[in-house]
C-alpha atoms as a PDB file:
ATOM      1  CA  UNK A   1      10.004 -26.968   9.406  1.00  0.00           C
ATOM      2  CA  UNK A   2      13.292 -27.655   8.067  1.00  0.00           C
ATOM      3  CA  UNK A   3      13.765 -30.702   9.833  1.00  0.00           C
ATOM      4  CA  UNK A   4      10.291 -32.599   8.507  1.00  0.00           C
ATOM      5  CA  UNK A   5      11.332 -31.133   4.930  1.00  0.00           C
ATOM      6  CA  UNK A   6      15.006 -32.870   5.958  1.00  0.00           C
ATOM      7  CA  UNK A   7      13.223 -36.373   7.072  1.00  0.00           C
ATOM      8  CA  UNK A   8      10.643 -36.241   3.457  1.00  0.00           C
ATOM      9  CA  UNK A   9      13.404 -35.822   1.670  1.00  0.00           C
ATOM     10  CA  UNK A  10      15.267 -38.856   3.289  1.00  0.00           C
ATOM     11  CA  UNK A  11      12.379 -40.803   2.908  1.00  0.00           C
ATOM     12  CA  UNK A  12      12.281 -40.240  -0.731  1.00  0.00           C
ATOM     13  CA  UNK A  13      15.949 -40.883  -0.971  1.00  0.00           C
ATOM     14  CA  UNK A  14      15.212 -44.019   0.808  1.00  0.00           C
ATOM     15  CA  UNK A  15      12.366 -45.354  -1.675  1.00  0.00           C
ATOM     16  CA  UNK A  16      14.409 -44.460  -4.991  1.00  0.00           C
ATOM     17  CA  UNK A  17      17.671 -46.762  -3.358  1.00  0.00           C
ATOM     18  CA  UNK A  18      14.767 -49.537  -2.715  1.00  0.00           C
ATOM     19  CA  UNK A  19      13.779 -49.576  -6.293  1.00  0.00           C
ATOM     20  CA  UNK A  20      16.973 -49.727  -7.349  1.00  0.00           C
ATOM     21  CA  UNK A  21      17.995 -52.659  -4.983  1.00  0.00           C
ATOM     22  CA  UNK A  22      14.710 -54.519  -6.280  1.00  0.00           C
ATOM     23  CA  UNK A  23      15.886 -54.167  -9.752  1.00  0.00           C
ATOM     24  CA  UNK A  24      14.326 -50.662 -10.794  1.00  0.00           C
ATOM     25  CA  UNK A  25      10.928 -51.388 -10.736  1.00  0.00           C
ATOM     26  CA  UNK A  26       8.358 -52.641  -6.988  1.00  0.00           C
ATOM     27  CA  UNK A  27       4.659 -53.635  -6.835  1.00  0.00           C
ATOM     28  CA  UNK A  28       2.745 -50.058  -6.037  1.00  0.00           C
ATOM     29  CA  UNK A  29       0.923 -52.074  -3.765  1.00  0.00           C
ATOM     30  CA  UNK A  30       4.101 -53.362  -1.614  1.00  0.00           C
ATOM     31  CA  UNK A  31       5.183 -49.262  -1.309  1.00  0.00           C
ATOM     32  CA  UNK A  32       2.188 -48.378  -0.424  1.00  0.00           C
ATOM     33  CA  UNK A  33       2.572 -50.052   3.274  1.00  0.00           C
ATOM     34  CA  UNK A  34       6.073 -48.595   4.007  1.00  0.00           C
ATOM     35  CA  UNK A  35       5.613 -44.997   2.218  1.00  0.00           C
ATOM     36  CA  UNK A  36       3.312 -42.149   2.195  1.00  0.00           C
ATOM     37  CA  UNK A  37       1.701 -41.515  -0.642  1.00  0.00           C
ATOM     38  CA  UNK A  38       3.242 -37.790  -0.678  1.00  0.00           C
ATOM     39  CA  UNK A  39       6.323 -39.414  -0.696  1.00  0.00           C
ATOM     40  CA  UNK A  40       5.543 -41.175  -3.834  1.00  0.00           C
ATOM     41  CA  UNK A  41       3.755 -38.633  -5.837  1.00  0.00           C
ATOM     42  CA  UNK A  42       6.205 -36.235  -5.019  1.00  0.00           C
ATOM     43  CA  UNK A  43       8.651 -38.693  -6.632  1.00  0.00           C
ATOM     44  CA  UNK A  44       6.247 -39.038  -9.430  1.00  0.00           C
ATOM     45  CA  UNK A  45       6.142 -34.831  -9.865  1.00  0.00           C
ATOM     46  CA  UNK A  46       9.429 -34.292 -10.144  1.00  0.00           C
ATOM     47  CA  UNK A  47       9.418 -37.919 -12.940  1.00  0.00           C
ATOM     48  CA  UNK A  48      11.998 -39.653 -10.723  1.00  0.00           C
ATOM     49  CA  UNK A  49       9.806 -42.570 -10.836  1.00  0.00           C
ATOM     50  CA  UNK A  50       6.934 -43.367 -13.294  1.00  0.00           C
ATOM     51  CA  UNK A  51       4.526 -46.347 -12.808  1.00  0.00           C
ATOM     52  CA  UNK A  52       3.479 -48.821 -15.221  1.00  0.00           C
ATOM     53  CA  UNK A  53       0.227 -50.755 -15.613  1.00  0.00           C
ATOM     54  CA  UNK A  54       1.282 -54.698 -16.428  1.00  0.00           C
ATOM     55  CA  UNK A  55      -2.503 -55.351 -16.302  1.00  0.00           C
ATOM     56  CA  UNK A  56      -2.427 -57.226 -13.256  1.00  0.00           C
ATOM     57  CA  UNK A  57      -1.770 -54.277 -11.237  1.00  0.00           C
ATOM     58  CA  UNK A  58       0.888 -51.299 -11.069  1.00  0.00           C
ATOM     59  CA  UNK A  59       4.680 -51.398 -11.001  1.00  0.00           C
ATOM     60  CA  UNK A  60       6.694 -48.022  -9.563  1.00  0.00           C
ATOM     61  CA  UNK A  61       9.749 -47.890 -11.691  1.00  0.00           C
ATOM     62  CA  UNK A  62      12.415 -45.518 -12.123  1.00  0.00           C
ATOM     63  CA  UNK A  63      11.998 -43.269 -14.802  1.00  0.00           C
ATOM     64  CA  UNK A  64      14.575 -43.905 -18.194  1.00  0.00           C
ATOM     65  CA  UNK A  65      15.381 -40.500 -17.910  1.00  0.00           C
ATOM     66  CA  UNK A  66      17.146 -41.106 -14.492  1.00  0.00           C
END
């Protein structure tokens, strides 16, 4: 158990550097191929990240908090 908890959390570590190499903010869309959406919402619980409608679709961004 610890090790798939071990590899989710990598994966999440992995998605916030991505955003922050693309400038703090990807198409929902593009994540949505390379990540699981647990991944994301779990990102999204704990308000790492917060997404933002532009009205022609959904960015993931990190959250201002951050």
């Amino acid at each position: 158990m610890a090790t798939s908890t071990g590899n989710f959390d990598r994966r999440a570590n992995h998605l916030l550097r991505s955003i922050r190499l693309c400038g703090g903010c990807v198409p929902l869309h593009r994540l949505q191929l390379q990540f699981s959406d647990s991944v994301i919402q779990t990102l999204l619980d704990k308000e790492l990240v917060q997404v933002q409608n532009t009205g022609r679709g959904f960015l993931l961004e990190i959250a201002k908090d951050f």
